[in-house]
N, C-alpha and C. Protein backbone atom coordinates (compact mmCIF):
# COMPACT_ATOMS: atom_id res chain seq x y z
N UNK A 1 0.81 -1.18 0.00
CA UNK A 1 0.00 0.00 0.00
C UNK A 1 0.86 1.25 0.00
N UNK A 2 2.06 0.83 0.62
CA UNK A 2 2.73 2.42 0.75
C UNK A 2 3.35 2.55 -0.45
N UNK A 3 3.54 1.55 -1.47
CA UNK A 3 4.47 1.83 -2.53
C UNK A 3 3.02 2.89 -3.35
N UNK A 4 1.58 2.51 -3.33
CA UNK A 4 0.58 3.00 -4.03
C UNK A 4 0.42 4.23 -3.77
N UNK A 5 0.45 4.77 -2.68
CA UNK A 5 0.32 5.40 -2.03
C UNK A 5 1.58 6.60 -2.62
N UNK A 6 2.59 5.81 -3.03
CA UNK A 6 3.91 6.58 -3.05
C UNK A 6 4.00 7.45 -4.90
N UNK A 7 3.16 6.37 -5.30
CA UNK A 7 2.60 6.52 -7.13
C UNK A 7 1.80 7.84 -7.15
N UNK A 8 1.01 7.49 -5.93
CA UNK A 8 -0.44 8.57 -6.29
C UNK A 8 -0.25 9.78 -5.83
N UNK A 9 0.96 9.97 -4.46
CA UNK A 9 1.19 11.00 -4.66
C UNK A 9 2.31 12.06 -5.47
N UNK A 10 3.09 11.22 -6.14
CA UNK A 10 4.05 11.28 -7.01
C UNK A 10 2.97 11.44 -8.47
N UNK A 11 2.17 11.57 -8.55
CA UNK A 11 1.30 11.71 -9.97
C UNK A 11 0.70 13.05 -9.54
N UNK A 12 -0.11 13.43 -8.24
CA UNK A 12 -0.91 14.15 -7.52
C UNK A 12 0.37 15.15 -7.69
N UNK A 13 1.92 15.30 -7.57
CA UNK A 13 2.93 16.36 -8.12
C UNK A 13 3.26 16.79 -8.93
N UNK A 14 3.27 15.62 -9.94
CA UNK A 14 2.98 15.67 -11.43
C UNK A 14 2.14 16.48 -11.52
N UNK A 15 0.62 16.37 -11.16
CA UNK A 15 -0.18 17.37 -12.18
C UNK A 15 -0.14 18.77 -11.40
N UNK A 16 0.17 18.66 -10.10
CA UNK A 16 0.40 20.00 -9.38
C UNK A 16 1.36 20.94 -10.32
N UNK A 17 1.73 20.44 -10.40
CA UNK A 17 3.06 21.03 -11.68
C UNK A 17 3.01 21.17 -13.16
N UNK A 18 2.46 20.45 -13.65
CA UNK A 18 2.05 20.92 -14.93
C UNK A 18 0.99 21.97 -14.69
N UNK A 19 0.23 21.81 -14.04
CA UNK A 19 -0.95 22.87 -13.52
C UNK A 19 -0.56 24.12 -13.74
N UNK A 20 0.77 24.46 -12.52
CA UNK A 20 1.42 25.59 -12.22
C UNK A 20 1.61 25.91 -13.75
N UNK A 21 2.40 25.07 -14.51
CA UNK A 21 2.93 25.62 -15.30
C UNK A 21 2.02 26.15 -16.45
N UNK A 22 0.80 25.39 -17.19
CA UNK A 22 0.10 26.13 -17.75
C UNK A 22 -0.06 26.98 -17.21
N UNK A 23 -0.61 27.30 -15.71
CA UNK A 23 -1.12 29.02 -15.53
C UNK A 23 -0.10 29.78 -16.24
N UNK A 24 1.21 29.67 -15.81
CA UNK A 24 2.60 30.26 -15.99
C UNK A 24 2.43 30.66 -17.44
N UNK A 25 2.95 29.68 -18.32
CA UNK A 25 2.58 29.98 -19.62
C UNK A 25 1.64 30.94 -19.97
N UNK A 26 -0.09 30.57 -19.69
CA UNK A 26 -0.92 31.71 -19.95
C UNK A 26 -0.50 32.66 -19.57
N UNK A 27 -0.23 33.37 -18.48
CA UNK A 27 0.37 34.31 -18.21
C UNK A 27 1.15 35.38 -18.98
N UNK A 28 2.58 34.46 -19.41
CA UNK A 28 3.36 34.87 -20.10
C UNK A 28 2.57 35.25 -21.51
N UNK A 29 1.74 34.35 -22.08
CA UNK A 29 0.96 34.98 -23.47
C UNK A 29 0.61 36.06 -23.23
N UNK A 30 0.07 36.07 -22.36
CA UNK A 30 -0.90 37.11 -22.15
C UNK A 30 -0.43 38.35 -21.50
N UNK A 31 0.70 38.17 -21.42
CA UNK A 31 1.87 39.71 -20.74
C UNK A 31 2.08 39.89 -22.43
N UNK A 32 3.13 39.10 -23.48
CA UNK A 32 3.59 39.13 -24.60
C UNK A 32 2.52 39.90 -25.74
N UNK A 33 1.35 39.45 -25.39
CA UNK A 33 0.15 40.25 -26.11
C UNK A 33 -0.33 41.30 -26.04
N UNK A 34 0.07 41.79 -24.34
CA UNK A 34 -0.49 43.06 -24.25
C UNK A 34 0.86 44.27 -24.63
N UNK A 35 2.10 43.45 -24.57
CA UNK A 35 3.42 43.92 -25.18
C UNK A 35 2.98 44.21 -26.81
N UNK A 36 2.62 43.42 -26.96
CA UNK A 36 2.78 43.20 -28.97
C UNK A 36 1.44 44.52 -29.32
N UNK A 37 0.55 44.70 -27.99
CA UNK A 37 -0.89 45.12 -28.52
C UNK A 37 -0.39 46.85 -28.28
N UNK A 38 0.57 47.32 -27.30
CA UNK A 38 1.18 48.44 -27.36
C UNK A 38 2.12 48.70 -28.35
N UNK A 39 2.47 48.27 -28.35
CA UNK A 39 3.20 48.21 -29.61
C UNK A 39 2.91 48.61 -30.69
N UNK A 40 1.88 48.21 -30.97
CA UNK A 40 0.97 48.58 -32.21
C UNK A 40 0.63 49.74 -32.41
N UNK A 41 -0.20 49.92 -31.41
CA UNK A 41 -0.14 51.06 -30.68
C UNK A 41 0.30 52.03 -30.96
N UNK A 42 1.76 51.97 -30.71
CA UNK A 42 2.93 53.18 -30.96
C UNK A 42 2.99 53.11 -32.63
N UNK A 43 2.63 52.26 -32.89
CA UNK A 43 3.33 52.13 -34.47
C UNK A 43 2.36 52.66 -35.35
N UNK A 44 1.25 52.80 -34.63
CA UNK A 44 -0.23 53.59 -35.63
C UNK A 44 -0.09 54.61 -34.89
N UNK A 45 0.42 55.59 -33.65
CA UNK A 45 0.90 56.87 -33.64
C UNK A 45 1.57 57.48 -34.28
N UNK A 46 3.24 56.77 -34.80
CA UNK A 46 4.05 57.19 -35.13
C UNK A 46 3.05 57.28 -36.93
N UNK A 47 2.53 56.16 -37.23
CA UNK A 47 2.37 56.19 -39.16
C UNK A 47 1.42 57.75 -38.96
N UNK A 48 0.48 57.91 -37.87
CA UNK A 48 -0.24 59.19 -38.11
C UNK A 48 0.81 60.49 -38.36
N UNK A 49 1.77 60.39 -37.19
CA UNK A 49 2.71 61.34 -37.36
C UNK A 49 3.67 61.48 -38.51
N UNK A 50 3.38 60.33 -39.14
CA UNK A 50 4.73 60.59 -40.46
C UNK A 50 3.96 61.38 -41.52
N UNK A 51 2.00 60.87 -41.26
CA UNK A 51 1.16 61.35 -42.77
C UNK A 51 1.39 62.72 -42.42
N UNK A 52 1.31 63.25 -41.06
CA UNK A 52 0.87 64.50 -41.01
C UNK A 52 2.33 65.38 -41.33
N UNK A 53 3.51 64.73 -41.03
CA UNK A 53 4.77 65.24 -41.68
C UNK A 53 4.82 65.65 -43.08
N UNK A 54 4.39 64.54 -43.47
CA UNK A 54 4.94 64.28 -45.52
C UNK A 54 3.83 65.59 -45.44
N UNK A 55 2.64 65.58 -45.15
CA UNK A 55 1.88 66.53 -45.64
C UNK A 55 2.11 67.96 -45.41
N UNK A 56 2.75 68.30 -44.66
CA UNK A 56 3.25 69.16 -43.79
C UNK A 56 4.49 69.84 -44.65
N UNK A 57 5.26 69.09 -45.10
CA UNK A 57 6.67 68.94 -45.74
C UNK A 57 5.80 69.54 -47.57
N UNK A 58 5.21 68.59 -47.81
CA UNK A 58 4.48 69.43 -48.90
C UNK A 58 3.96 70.27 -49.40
N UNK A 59 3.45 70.95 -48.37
CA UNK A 59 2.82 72.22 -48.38
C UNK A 59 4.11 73.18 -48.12
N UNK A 60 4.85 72.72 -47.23
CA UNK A 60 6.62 74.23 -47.39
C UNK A 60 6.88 73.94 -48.38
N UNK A 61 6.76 73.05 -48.90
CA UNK A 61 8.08 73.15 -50.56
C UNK A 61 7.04 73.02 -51.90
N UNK A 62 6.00 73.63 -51.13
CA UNK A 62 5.02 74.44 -52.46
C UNK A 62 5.60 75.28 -53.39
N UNK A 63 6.07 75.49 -54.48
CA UNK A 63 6.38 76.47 -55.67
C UNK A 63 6.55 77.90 -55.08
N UNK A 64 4.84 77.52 -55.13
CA UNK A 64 3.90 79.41 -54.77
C UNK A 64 4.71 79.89 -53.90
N UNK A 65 4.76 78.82 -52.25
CA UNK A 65 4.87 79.44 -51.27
C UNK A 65 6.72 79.57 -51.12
N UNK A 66 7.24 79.18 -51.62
CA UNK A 66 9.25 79.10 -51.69
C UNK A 66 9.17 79.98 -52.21
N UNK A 67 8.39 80.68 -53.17
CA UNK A 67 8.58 81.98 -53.84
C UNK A 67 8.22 83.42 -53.19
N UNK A 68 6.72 83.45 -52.88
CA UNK A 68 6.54 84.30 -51.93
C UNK A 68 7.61 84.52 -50.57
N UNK A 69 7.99 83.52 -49.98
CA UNK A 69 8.69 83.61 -48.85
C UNK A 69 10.09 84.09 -49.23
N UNK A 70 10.71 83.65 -50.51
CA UNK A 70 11.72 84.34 -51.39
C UNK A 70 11.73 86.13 -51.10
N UNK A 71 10.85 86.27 -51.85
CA UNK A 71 10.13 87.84 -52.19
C UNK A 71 10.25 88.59 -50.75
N UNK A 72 9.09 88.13 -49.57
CA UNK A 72 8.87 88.80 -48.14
C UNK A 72 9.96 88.43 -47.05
N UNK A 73 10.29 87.37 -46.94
CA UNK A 73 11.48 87.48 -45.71
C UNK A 73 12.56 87.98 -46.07
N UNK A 74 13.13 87.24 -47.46
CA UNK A 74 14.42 87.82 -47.90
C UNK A 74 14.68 89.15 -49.19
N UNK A 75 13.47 89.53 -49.28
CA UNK A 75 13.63 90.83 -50.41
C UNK A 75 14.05 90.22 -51.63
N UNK A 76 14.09 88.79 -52.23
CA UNK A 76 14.49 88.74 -53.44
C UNK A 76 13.10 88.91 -54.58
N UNK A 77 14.38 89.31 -55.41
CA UNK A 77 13.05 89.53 -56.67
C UNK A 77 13.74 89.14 -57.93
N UNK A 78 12.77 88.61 -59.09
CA UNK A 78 13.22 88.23 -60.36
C UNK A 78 13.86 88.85 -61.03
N UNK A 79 14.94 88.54 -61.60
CA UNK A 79 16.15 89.81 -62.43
C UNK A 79 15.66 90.38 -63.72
N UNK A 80 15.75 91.20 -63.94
CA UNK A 80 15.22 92.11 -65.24
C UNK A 80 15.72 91.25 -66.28
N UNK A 81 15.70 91.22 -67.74
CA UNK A 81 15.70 90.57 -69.02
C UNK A 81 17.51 91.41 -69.00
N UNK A 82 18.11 92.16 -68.61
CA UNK A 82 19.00 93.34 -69.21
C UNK A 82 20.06 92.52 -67.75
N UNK A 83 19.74 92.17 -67.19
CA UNK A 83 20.89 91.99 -65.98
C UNK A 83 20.92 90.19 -65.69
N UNK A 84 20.69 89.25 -66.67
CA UNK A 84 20.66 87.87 -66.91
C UNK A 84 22.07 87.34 -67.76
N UNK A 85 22.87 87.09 -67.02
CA UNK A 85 24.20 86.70 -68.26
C UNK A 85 23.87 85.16 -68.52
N UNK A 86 24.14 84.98 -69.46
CA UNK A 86 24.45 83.65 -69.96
C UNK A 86 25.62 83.27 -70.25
N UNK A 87 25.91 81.89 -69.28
CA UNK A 87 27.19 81.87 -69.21
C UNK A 87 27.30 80.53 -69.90
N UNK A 88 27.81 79.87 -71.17
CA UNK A 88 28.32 78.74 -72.07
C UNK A 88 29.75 77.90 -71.58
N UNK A 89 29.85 76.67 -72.19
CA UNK A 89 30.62 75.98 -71.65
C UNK A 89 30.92 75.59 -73.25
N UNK A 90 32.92 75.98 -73.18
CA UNK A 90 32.92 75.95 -74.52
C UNK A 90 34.13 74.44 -74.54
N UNK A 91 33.91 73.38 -75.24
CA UNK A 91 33.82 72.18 -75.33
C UNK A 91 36.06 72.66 -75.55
């Protein structure tokens, strides 16, 4: 009887322990998921922040507006037809 006795509770450890360890495991998924689910997270912040960049970036290096800002911050203006040299590159 004591050897039976010695089985059943040696099995009764066994599953004590695998037990533990699934919880364990779930656990760990379920930390790894809420890792992977921030994550995401950040990564659909950052793609908002890049659209609103490029778009952002597009609108300064508008034609119109590089020109106007030409003209008003820095006083430049288009050169007369009479003060344009053309300068050739003779082979």
């Amino acid at each position: 009887m004591s050897r039976l006795a010695f089985i059943l509770i040696a099995l009764a450890a066994v599953n004590v322990c695998s037990a533990v360890a699934v919880v364990y495991s779930k656990h760990l998924s379920r930390q790894q998921y809420a890792d992977i689910s921030q994550s995401q997270q950040v990564i659909d912040e950052l793609d908002v922040q890049w659209s609103q960049l490029q778009i952002e970036e597009s609108t300064f290096s508008e034609h119109g507006r590089v020109d106007r800002t030409a003209r008003d911050r820095l006083g430049m203006v288009t050169p007369d037809y009479k003060e344009i040299v053309m300068i050739s590159r003779q082979p």
